[in-house]
C-alpha atoms as a PDB file:
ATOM      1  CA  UNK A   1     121.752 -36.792 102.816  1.00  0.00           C
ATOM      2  CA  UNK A   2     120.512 -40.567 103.699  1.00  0.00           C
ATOM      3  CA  UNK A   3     117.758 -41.071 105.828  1.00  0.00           C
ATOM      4  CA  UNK A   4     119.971 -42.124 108.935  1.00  0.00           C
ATOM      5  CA  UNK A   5     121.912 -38.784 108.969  1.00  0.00           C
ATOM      6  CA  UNK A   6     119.732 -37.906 111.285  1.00  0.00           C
ATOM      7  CA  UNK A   7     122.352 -36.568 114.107  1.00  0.00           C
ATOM      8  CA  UNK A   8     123.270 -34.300 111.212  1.00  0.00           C
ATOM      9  CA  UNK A   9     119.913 -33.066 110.585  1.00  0.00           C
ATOM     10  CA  UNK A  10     119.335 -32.252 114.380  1.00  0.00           C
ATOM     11  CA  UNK A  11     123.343 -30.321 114.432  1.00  0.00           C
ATOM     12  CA  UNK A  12     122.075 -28.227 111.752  1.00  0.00           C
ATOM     13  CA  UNK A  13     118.619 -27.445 112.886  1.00  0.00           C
ATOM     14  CA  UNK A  14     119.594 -26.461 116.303  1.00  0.00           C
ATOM     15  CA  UNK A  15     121.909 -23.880 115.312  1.00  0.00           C
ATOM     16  CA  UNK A  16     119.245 -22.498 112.193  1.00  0.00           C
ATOM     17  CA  UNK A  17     116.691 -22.108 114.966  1.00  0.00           C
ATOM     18  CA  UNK A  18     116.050 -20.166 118.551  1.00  0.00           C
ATOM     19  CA  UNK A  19     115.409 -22.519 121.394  1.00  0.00           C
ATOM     20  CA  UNK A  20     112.124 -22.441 121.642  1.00  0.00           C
ATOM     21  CA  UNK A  21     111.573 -23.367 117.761  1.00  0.00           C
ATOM     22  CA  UNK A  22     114.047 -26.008 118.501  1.00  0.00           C
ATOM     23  CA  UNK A  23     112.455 -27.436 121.461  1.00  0.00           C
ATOM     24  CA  UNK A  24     109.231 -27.338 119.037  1.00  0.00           C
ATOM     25  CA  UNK A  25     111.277 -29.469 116.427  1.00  0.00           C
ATOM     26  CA  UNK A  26     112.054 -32.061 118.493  1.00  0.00           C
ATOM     27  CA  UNK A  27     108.561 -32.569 120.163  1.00  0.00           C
ATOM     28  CA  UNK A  28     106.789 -32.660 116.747  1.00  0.00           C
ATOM     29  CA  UNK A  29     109.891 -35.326 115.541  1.00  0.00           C
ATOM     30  CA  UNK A  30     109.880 -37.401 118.087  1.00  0.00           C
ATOM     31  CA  UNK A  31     105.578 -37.186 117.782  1.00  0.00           C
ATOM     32  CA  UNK A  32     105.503 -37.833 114.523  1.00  0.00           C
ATOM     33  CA  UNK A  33     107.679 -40.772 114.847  1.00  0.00           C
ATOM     34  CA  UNK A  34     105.793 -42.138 117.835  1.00  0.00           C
ATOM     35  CA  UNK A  35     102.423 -41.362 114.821  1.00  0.00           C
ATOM     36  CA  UNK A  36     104.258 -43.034 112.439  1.00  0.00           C
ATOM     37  CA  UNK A  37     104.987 -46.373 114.376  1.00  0.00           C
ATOM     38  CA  UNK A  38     101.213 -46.764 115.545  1.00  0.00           C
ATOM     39  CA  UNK A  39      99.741 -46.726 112.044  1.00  0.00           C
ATOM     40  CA  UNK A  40     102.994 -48.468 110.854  1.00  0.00           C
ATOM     41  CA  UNK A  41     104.421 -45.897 108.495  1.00  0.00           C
ATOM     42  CA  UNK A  42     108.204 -45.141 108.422  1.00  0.00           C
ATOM     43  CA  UNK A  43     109.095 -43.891 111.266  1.00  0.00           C
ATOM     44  CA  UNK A  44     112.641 -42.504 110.400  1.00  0.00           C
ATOM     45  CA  UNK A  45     110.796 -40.802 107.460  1.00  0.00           C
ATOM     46  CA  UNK A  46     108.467 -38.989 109.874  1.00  0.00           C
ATOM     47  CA  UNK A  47     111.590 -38.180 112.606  1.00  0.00           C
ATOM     48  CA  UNK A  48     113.210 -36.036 109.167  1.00  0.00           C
ATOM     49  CA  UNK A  49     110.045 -34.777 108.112  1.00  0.00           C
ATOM     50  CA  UNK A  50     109.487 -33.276 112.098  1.00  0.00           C
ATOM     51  CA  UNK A  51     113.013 -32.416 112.089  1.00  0.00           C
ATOM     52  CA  UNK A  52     112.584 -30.460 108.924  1.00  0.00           C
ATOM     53  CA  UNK A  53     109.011 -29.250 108.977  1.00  0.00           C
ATOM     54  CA  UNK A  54     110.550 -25.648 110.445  1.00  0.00           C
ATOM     55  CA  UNK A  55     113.854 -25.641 108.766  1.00  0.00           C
ATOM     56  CA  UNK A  56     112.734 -21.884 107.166  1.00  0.00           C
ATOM     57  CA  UNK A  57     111.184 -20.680 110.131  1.00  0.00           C
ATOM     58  CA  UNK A  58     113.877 -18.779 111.858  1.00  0.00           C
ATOM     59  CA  UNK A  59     114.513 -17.098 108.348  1.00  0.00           C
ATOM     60  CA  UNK A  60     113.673 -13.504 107.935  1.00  0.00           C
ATOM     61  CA  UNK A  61     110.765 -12.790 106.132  1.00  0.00           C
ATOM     62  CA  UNK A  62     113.103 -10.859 103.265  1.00  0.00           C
ATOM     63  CA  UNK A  63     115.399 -13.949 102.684  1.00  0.00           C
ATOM     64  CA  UNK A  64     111.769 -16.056 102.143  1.00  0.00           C
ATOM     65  CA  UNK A  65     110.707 -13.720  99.640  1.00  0.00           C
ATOM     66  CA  UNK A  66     114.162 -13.502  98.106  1.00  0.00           C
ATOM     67  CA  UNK A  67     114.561 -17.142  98.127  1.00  0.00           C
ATOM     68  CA  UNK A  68     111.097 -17.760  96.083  1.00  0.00           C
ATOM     69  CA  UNK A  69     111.619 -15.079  93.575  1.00  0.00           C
ATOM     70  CA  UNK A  70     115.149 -16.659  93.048  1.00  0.00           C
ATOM     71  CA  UNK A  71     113.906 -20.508  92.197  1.00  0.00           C
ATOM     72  CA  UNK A  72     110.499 -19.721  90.892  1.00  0.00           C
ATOM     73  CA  UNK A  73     108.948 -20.758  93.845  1.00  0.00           C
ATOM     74  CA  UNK A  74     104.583 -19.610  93.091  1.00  0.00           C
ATOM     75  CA  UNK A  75     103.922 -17.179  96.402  1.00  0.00           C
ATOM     76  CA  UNK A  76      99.577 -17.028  96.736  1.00  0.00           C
ATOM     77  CA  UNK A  77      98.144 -13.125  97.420  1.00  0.00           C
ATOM     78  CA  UNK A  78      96.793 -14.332 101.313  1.00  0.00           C
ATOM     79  CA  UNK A  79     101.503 -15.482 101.631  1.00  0.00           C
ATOM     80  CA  UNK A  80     101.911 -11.800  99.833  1.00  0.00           C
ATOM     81  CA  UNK A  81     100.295 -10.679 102.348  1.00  0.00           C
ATOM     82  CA  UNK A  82     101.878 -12.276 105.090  1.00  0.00           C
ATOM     83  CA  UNK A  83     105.250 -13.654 104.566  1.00  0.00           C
ATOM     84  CA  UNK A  84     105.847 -15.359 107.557  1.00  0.00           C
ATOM     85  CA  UNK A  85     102.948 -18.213 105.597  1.00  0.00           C
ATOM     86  CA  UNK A  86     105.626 -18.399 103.307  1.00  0.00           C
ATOM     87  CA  UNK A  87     108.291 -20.179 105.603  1.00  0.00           C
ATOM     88  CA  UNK A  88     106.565 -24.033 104.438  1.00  0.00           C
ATOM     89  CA  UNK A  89     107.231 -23.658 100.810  1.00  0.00           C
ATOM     90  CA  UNK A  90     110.675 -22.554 101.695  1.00  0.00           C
ATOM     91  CA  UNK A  91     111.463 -25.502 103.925  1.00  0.00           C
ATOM     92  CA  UNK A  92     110.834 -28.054 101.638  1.00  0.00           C
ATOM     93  CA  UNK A  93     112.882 -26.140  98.801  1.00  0.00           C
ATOM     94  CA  UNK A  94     115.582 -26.362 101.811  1.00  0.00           C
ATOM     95  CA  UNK A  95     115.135 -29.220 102.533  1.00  0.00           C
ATOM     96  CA  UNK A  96     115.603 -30.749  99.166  1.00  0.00           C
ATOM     97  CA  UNK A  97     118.922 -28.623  98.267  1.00  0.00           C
ATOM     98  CA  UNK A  98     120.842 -28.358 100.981  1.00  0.00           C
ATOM     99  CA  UNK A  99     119.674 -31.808 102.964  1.00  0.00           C
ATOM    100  CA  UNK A 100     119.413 -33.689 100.047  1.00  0.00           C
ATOM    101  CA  UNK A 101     116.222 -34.813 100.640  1.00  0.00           C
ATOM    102  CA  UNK A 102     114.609 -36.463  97.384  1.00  0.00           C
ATOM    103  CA  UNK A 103     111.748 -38.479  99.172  1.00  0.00           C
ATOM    104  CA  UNK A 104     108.372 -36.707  97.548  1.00  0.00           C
ATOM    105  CA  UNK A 105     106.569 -37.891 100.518  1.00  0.00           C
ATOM    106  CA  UNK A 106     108.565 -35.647 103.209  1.00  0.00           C
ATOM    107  CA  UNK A 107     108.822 -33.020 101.333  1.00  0.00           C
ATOM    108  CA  UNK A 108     105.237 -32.616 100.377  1.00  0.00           C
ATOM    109  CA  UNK A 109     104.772 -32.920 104.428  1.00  0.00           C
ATOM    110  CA  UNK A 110     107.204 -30.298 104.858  1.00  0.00           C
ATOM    111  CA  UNK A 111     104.965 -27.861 102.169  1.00  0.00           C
ATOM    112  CA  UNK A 112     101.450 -28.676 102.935  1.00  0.00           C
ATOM    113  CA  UNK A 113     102.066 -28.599 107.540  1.00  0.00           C
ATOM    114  CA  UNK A 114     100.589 -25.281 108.184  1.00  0.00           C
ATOM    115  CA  UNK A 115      97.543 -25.710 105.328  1.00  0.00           C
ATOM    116  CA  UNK A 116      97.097 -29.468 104.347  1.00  0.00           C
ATOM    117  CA  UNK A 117      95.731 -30.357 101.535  1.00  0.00           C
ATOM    118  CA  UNK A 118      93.126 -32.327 100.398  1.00  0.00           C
ATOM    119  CA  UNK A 119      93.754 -35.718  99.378  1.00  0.00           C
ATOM    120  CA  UNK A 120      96.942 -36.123 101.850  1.00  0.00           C
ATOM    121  CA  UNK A 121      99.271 -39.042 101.982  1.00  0.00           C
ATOM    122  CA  UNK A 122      99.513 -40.260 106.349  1.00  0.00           C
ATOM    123  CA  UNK A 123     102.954 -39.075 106.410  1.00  0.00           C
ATOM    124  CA  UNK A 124     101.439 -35.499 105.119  1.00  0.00           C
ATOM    125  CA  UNK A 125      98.693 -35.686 107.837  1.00  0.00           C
ATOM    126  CA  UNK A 126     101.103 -37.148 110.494  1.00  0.00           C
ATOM    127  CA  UNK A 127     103.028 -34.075 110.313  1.00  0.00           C
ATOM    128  CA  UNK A 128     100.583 -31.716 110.427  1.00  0.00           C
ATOM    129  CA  UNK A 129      99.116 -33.738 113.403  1.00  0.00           C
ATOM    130  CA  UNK A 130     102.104 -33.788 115.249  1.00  0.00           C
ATOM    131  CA  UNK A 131     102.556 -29.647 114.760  1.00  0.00           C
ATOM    132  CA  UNK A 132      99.385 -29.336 116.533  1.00  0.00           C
ATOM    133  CA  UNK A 133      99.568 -31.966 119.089  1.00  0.00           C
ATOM    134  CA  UNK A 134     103.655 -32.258 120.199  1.00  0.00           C
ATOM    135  CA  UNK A 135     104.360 -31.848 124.145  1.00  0.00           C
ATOM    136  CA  UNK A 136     105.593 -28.141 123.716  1.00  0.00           C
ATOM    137  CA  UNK A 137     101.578 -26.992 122.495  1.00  0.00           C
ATOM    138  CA  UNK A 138      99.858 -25.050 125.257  1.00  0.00           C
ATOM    139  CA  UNK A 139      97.176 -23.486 124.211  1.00  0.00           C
ATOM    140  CA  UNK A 140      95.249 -25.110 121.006  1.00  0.00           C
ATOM    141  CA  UNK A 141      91.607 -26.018 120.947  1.00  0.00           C
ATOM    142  CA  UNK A 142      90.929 -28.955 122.247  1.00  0.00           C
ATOM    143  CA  UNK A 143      94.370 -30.416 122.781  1.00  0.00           C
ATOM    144  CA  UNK A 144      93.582 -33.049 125.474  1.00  0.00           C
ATOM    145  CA  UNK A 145      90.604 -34.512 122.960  1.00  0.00           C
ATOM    146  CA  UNK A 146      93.238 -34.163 119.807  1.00  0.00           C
ATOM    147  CA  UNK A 147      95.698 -35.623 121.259  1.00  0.00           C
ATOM    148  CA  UNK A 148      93.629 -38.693 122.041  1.00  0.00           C
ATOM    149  CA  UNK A 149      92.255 -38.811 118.536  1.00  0.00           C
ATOM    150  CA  UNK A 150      95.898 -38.310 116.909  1.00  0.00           C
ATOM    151  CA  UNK A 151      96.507 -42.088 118.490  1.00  0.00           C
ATOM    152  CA  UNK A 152      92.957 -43.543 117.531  1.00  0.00           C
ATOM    153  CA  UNK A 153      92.103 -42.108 114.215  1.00  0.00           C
ATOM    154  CA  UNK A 154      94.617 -40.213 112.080  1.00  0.00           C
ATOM    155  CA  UNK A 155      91.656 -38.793 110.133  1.00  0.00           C
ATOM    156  CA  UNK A 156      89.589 -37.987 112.843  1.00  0.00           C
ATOM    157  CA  UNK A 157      92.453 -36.106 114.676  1.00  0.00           C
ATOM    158  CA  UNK A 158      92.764 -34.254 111.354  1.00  0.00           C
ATOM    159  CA  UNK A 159      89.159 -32.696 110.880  1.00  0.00           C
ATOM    160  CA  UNK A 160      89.041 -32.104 113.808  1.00  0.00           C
ATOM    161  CA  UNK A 161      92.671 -29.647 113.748  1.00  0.00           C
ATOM    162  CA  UNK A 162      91.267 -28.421 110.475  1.00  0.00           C
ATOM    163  CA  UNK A 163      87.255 -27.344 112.240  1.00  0.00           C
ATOM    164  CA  UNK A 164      89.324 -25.448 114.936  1.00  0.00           C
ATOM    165  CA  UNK A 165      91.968 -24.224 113.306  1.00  0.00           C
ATOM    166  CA  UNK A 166      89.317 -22.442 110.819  1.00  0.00           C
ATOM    167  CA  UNK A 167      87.473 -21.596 113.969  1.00  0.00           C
ATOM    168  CA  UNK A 168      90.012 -20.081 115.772  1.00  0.00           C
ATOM    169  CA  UNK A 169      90.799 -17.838 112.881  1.00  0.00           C
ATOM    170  CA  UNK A 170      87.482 -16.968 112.129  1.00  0.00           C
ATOM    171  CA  UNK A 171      87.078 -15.624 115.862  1.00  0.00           C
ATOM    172  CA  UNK A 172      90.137 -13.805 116.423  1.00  0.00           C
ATOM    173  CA  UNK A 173      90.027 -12.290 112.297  1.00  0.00           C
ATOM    174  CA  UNK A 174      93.418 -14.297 111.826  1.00  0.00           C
ATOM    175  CA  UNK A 175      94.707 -14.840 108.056  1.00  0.00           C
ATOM    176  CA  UNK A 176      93.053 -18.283 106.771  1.00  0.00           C
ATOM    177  CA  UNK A 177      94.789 -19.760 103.729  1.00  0.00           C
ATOM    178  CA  UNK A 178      92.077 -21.072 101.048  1.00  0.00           C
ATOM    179  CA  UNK A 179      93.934 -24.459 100.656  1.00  0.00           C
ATOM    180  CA  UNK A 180      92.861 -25.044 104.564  1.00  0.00           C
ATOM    181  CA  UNK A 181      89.493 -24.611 103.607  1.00  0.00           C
ATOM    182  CA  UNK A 182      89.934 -26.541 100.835  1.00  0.00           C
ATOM    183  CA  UNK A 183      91.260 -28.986 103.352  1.00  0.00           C
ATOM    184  CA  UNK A 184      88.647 -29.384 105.219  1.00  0.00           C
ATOM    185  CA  UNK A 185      85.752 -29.291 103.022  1.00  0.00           C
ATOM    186  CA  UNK A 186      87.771 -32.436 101.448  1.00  0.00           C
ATOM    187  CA  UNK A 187      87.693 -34.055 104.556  1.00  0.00           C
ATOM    188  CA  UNK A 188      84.386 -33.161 105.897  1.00  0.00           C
ATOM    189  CA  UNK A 189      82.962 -34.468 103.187  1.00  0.00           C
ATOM    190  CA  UNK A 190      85.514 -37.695 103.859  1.00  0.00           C
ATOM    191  CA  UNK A 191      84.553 -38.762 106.757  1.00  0.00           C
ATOM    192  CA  UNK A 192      80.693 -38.286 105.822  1.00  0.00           C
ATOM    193  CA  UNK A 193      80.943 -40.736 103.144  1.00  0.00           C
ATOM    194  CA  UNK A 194      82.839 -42.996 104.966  1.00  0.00           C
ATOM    195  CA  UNK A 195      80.545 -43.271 108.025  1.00  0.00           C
ATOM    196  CA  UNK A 196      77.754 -43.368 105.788  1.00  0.00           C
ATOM    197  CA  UNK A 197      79.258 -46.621 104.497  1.00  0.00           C
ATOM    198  CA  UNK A 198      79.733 -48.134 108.032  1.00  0.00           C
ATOM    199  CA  UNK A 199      75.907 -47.531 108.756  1.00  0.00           C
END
């Protein structure tokens, strides 16, 4: 599937999800795209990568499990676990055999949106930005202060996700994936070196 097909992309995706994932998909698209355009990165790439960053999400937690057993797909102890974790890995296996898409890029955005990973291209952290920060979000730390950031500094915006995402877990006992923390650290450490260089 080319780039462009995009009206094909959007069929399909609104009849693999509910409404309200659907509603989700389009606010983190049409985020990512607006992302994309401000730090002058591909913007049609980052309007599939939104459109496809859920693709496995409406899929039942046995299909997931099937579907990675099946193709080899590595599932971690903390997705064993807790399946539902397992829904990112799956997308971008979708994504790649039944939308065709052979871009690295967006599918490595697809993958690493609910974890990150350290090192990340800006299409990988404009997706996982735009997850956090589309219209549809209610109730994340710090939205209003994110969402400002996402627009000023794409790293920035990032850490910051990553401290409250970790925080938020931490306080309500939630399930936190070790490449998060991985993802952070990375960053933390980032942003330390790189201020220490403007001073």
């Amino acid at each position: 599937m080319k780039l462009t097909d995009t009206r094909k992309i959007m069929k399909k995706m609104e009849k693999a999800l509910d409404a309200k994932r659907y509603e989700h998909t389009l606010g983190v698209a049409y985020t990512a795209s607006s992302l994309a355009m401000s730090n002058g990165i591909n913007f049609e790439k980052a309007f599939v990568a939104g459109l496809l960053h859920d693709c496995a999400k409406c899929i039942s937690n046995e299909k997931k499990l099937e579907i990675c057993n099946k193709h080899n797909i590595e599932i971690s102890e903390i997705e064993r676990k807790n399946l539902c974790l397992l829904h990112a890995k799956v997308g971008s296996y979708i994504a790649a055999k039944q939308f065709c898409i052979s871009d690295r890029d967006i599918l490595n955005a697809i993958l690493f949106h609910t974890t990150g990973r350290p090192g990340m291209s800006q299409l990988e952290k404009i997706i996982y930005i735009a997850d956090y920060i589309e219209p549809g979000r209610k109730h994340a730390p710090n939205l209003p202060k994110v969402r400002k950031l996402a627009f000023q500094d794409l790293d920035e915006a990032l850490l910051k996700i990553l401290e409250d995402t970790l925080g938020y877990l931490g306080s309500v006992g939630g399930t936190i994936d070790p490449m998060t923390k991985r993802t952070y650290d990375y960053y933390e450490a980032y942003m330390r070196i790189e201020k220490r260089q403007e001073d």
